[in-house]
N, C-alpha and C. Protein backbone atom coordinates (compact mmCIF):
# COMPACT_ATOMS: atom_id res chain seq x y z
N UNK A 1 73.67 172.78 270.44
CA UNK A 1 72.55 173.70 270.41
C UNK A 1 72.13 173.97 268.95
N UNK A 2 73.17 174.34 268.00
CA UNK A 2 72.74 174.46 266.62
C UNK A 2 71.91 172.97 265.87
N UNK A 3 72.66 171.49 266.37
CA UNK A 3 71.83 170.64 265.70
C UNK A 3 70.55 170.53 266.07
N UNK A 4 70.31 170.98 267.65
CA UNK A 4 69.13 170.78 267.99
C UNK A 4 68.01 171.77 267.39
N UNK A 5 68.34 173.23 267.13
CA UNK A 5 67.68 174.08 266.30
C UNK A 5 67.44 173.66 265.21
N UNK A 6 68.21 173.81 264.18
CA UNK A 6 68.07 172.43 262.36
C UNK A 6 66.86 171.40 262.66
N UNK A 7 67.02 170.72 263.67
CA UNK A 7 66.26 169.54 263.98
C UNK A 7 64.52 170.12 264.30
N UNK A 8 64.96 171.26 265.02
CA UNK A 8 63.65 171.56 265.15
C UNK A 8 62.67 172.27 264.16
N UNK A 9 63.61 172.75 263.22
CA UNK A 9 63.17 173.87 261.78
C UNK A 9 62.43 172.96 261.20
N UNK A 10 63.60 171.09 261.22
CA UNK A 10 63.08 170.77 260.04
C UNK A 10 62.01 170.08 260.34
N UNK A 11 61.67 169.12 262.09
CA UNK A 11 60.22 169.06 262.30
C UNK A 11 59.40 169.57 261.80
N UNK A 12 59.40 170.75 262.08
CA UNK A 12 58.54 172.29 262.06
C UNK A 12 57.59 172.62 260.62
N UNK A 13 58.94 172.18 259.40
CA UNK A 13 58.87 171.79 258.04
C UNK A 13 58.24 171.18 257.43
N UNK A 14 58.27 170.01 258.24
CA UNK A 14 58.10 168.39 257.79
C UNK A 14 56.64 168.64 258.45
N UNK A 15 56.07 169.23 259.46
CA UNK A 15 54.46 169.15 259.98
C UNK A 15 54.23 170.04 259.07
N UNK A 16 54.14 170.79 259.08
CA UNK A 16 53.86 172.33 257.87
C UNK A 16 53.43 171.60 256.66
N UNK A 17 54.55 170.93 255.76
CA UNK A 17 54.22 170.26 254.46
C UNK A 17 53.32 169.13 254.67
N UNK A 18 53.50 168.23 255.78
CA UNK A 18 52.34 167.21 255.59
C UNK A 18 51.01 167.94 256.06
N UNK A 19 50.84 169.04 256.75
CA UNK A 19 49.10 169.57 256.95
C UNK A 19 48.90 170.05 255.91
N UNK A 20 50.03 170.95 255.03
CA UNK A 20 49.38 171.43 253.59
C UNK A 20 49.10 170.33 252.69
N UNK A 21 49.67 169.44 252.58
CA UNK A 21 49.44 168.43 252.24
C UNK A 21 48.11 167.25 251.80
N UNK A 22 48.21 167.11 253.32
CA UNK A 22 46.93 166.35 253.64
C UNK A 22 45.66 167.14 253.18
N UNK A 23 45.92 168.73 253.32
CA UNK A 23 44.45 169.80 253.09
C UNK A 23 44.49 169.89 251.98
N UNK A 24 45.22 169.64 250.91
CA UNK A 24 45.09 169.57 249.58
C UNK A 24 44.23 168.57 248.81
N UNK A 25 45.08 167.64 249.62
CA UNK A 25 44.55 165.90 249.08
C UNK A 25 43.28 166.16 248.98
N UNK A 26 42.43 166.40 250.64
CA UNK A 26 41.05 166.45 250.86
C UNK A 26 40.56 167.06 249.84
N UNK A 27 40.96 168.44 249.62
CA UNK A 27 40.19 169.76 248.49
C UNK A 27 40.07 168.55 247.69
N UNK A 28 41.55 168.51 247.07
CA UNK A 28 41.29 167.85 245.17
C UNK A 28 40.58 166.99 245.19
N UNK A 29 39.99 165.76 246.71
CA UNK A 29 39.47 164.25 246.51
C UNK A 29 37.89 165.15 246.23
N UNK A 30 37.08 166.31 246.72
CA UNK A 30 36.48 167.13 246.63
C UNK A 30 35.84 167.52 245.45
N UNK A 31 37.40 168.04 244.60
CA UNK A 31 37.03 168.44 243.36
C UNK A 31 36.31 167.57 241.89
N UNK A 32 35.61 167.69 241.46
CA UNK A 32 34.79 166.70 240.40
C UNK A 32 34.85 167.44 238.92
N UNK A 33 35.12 169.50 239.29
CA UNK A 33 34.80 169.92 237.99
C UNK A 33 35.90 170.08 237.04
N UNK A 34 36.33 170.99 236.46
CA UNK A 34 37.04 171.77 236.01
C UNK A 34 38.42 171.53 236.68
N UNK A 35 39.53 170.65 235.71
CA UNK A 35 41.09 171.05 236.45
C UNK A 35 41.27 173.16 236.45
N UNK A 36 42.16 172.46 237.39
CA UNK A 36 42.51 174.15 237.48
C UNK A 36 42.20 175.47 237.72
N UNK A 37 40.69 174.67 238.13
CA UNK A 37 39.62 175.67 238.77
C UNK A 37 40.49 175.77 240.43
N UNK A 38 40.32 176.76 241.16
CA UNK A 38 41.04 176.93 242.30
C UNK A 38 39.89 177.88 243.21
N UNK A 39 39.59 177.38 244.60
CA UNK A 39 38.86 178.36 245.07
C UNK A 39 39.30 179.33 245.50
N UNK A 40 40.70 179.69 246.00
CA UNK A 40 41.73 180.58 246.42
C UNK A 40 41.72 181.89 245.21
N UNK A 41 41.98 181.38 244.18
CA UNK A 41 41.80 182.56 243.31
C UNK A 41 40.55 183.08 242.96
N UNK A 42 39.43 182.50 243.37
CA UNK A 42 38.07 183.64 243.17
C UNK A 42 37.60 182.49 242.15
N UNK A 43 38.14 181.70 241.40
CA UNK A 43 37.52 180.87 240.42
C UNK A 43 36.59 179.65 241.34
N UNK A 44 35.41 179.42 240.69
CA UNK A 44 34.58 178.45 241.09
C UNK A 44 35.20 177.06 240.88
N UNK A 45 35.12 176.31 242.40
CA UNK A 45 35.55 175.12 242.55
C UNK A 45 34.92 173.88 241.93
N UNK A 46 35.08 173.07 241.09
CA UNK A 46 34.46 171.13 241.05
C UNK A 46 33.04 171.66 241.28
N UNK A 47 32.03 170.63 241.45
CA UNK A 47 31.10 170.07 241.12
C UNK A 47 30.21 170.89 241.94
N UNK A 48 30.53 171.88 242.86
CA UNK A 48 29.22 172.79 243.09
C UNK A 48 29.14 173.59 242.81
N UNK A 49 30.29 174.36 241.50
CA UNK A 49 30.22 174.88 240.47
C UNK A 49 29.31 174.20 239.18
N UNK A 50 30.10 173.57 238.36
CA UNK A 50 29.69 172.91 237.51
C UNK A 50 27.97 172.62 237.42
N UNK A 51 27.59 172.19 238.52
CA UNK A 51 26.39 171.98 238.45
C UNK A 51 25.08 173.32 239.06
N UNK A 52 25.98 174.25 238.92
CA UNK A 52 24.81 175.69 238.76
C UNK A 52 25.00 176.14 237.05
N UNK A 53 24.35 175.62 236.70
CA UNK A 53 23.85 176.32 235.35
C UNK A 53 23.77 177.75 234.96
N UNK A 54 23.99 179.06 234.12
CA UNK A 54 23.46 180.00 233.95
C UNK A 54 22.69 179.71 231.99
N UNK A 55 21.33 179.88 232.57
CA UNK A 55 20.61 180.14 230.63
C UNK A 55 20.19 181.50 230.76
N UNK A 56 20.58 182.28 230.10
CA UNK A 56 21.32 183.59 229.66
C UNK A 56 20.56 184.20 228.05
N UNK A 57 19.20 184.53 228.42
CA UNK A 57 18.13 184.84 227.23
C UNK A 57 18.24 186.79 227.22
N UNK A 58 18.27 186.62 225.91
CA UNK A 58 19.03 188.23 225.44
C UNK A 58 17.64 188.45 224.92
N UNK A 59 17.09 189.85 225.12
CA UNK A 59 15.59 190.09 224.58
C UNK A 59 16.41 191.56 223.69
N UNK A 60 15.64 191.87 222.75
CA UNK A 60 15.71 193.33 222.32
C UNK A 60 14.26 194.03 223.11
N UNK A 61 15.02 195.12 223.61
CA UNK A 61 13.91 196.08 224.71
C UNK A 61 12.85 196.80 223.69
N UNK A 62 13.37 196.93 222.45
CA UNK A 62 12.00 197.45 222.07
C UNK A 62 11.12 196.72 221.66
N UNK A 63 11.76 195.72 220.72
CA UNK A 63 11.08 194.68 219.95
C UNK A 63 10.33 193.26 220.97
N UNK A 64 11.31 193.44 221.50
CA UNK A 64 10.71 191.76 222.57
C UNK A 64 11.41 190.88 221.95
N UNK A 65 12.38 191.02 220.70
CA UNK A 65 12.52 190.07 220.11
C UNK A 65 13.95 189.24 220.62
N UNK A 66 14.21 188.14 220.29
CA UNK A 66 14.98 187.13 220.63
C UNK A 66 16.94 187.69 219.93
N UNK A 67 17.56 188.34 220.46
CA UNK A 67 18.74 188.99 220.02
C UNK A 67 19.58 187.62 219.39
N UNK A 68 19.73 186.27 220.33
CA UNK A 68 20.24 184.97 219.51
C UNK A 68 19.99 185.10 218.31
N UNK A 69 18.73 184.98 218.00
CA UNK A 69 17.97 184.61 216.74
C UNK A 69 18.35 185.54 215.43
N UNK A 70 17.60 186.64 216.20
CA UNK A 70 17.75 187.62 215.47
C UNK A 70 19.37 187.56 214.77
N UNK A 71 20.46 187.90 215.40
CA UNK A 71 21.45 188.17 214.92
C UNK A 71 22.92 186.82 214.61
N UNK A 72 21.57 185.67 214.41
CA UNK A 72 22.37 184.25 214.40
C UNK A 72 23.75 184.09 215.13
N UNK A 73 23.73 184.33 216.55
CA UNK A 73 24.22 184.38 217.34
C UNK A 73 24.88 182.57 217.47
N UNK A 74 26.32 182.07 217.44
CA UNK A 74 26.38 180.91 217.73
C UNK A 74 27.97 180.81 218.71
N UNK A 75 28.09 179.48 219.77
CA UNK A 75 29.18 179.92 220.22
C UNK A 75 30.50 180.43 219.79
N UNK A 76 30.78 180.24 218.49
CA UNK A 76 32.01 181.27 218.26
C UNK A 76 31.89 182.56 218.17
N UNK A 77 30.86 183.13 218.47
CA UNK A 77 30.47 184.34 218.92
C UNK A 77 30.43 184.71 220.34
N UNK A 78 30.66 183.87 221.26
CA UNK A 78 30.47 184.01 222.51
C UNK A 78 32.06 184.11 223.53
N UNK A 79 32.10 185.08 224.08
CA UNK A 79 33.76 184.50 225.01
C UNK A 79 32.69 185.08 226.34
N UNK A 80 33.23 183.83 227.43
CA UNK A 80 32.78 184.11 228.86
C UNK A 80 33.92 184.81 229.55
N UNK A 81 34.25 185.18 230.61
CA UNK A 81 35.22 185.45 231.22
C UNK A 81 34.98 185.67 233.17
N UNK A 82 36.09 185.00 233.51
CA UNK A 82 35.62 185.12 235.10
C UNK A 82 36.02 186.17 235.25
N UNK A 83 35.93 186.74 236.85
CA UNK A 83 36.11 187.76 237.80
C UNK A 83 37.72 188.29 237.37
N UNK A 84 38.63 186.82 237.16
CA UNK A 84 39.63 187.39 237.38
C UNK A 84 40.68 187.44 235.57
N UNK A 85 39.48 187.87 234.57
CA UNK A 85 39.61 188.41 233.76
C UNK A 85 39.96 186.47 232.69
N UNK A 86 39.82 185.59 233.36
CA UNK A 86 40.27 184.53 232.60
C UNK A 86 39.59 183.90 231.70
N UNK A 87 39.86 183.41 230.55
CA UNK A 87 38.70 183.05 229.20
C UNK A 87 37.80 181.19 229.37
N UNK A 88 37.30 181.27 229.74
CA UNK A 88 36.64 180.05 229.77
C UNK A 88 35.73 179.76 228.82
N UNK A 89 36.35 178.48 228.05
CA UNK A 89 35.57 178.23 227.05
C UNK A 89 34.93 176.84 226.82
N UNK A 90 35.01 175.91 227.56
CA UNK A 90 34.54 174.79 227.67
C UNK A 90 32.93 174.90 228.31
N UNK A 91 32.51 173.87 228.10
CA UNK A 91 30.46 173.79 227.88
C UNK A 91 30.38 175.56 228.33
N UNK A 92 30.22 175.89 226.73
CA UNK A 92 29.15 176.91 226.69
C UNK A 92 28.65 176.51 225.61
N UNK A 93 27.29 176.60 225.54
CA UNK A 93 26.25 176.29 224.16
C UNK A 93 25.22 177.61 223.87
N UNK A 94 24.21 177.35 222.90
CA UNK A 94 23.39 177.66 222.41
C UNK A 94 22.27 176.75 222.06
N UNK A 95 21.52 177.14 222.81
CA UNK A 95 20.29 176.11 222.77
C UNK A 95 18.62 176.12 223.22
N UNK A 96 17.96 175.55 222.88
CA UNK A 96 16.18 175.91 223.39
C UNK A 96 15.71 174.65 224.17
N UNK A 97 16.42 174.36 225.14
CA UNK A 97 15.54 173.93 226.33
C UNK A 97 14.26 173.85 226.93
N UNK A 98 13.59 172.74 226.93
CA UNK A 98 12.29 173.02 227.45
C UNK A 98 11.53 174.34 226.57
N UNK A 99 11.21 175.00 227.61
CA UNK A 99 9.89 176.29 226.79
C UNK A 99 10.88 177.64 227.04
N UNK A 100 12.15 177.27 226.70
CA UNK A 100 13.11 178.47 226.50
C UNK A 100 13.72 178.36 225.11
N UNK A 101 13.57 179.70 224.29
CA UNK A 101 14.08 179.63 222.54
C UNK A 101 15.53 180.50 222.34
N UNK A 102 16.26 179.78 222.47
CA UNK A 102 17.59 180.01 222.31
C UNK A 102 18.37 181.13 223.00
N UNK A 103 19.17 180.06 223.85
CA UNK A 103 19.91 180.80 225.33
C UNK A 103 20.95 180.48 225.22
N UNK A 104 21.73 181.27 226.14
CA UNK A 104 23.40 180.71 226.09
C UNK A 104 23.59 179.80 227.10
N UNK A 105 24.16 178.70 227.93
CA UNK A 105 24.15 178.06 228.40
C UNK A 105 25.44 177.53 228.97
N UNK A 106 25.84 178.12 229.91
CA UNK A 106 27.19 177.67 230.98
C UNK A 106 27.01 177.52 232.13
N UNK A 107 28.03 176.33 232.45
CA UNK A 107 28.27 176.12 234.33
C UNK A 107 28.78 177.52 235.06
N UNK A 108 28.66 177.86 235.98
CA UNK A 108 28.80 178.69 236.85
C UNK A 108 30.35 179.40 236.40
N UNK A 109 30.78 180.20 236.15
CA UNK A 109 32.02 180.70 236.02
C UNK A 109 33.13 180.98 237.23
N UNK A 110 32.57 181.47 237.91
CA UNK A 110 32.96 182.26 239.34
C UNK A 110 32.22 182.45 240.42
N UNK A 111 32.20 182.62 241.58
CA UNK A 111 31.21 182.84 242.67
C UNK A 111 30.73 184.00 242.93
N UNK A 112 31.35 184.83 242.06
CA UNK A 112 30.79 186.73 242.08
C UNK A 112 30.57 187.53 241.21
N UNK A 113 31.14 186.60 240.09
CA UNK A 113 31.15 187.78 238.86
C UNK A 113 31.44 187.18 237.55
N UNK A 114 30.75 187.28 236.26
CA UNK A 114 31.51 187.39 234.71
C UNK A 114 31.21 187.93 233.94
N UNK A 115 31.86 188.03 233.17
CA UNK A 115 32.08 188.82 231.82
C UNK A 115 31.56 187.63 230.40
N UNK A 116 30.54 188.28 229.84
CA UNK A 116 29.93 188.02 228.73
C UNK A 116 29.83 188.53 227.31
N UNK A 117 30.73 188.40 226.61
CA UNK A 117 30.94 188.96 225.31
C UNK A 117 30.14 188.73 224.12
N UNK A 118 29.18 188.87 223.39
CA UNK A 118 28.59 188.36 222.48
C UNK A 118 28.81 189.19 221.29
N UNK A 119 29.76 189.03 220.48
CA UNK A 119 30.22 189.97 219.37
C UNK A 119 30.76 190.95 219.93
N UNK A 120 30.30 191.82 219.66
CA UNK A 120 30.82 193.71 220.17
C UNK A 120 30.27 194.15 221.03
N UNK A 121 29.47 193.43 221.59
CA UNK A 121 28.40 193.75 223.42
C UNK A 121 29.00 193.04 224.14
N UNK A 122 29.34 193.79 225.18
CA UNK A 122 29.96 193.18 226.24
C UNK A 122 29.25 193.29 227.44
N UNK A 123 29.07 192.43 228.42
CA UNK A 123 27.97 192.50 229.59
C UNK A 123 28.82 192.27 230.74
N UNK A 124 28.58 192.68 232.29
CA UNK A 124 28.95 192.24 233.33
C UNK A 124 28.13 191.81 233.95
N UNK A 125 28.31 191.00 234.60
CA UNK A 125 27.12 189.98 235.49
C UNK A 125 27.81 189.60 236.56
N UNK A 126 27.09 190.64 237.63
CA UNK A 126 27.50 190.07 238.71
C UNK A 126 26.77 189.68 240.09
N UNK A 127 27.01 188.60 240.90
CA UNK A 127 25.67 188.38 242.41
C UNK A 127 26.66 188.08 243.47
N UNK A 128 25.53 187.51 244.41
CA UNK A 128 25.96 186.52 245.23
C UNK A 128 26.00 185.37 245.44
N UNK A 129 26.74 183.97 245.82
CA UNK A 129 26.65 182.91 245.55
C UNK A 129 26.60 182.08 247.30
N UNK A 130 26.22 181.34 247.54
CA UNK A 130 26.74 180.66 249.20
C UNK A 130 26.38 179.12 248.95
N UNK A 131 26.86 178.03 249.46
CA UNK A 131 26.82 177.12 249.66
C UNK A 131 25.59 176.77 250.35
N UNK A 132 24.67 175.81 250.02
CA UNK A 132 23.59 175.31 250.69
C UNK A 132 23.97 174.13 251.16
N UNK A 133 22.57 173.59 251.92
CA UNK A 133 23.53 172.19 252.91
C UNK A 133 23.53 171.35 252.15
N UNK A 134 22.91 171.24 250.63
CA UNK A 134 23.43 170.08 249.94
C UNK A 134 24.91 170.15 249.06
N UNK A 135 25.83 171.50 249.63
CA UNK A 135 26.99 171.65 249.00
C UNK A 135 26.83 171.96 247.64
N UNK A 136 25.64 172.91 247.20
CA UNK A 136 25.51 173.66 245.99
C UNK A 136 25.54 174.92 246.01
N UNK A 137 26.18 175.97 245.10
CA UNK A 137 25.96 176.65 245.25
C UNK A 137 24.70 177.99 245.18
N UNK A 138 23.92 178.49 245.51
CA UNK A 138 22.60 179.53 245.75
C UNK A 138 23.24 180.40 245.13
N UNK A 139 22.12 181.24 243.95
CA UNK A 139 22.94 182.25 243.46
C UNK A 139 21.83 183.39 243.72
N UNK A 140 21.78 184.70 244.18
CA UNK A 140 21.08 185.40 244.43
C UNK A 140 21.82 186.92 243.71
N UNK A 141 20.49 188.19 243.85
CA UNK A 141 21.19 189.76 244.33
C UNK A 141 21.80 189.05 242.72
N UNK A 142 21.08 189.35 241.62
CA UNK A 142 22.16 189.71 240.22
C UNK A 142 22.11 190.43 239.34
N UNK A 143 22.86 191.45 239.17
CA UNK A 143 23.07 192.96 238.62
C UNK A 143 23.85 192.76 237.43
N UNK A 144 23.01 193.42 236.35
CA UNK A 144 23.99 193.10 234.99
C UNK A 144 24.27 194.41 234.57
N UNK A 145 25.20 195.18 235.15
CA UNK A 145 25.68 196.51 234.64
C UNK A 145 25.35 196.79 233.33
N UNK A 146 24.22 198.16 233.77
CA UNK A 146 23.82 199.05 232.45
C UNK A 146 23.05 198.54 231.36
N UNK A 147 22.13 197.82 232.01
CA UNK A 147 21.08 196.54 231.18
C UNK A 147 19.98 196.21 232.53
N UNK A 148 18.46 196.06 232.19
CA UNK A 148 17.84 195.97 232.81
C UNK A 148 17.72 194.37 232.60
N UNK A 149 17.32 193.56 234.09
CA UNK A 149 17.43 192.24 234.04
C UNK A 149 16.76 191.55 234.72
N UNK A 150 16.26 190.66 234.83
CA UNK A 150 15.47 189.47 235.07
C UNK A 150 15.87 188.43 235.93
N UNK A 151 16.14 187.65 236.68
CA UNK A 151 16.60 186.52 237.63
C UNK A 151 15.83 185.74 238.03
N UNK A 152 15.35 184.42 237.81
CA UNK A 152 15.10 183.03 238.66
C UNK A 152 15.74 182.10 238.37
N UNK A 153 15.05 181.53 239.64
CA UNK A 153 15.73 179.99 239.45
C UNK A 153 14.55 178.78 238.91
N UNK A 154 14.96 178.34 237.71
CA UNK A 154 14.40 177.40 237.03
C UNK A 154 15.17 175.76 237.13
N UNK A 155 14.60 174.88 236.79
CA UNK A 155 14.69 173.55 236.81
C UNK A 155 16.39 173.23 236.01
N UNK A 156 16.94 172.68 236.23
CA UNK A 156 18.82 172.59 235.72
C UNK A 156 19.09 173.88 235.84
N UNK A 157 18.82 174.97 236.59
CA UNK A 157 19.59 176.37 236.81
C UNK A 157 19.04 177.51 236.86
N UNK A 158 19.99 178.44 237.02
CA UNK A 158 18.95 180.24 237.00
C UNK A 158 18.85 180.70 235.30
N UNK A 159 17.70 181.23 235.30
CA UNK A 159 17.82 182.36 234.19
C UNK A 159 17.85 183.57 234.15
N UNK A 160 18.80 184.33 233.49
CA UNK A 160 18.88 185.38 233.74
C UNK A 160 18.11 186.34 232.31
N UNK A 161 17.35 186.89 232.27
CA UNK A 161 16.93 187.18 231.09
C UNK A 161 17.27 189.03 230.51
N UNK A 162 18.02 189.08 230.11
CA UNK A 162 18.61 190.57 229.75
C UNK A 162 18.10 191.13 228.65
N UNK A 163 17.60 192.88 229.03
CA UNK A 163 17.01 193.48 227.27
C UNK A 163 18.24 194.43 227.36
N UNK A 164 18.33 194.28 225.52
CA UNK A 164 19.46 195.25 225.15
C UNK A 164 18.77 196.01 224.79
């Protein structure tokens, strides 16, 4: 009776590890972006991350004027941070795209939320995100705590346009 119990644990085991298994494989064959990106922890997964853009244009509210510019803003001035407080620093730029004059420029961080540091201003930015049927993610509903703000969606991504 006891070998037959053992025997059955370790079936039991042995299906358990090969379905986690196999559901892994699938995710990672999936994944295209970022190692170590995980969707379980709130961090944005591979390539329907990666390929939502945020260009991130800082206005001064009284002036109208361009805060990049103005205060030669460049990425070692910049730390992003996801939801779950983690520093991501790979493709973020500074740049004037098309008929936009100098924006910050990153892949999607998280599916709900980040943190934007630019010197001694710190911003929260946060929406909603959902999967469309081409397996991208839609980013809608985006609130930049204690800063009035701006949202569309433009050609390679959204802009979010913020006055300090």
């Amino acid at each position: 009776m006891r070998l037959f119990f053992y025997l059955s644990v370790l079936l039991l085991s042995l299906t358990q590890c090969k379905k986690t298994y196999t559901g892994q494989l699938q995710y990672s064959s999936d994944i295209k972006g970022p190692s170590g990106a995980a969707g379980a922890t709130g961090a944005c997964p591979g390539p329907n991350c990666t390929s939502v853009q945020f260009f991130v244009e800082l206005t001064d509210k009284t002036t109208g004027a361009n805060y990049i510019t103005v205060n030669n803003i460049t990425v070692t001035d910049i730390e992003l941070r996801s939801a779950s407080n983690q520093a991501i620093s790979s493709n973020i730029s500074v740049a004037s795209p098309g008929n936009l004059k100098n924006v910050i420029i990153f892949p999607m961080p998280d599916r709900t939320r980040f943190y934007l540091k630019i010197k001694t201003m710190f911003l929260e930015v946060s929406y909603n995100s959902a999967l469309n049927s081409s397996g991208i993610y839609e980013i809608s509903q985006v609130k930049v705590t204690n800063h009035s703000s701006t949202f569309e969606k433009i050609t390679g991504g959204y802009l979010l346009r913020i006055s300090l």
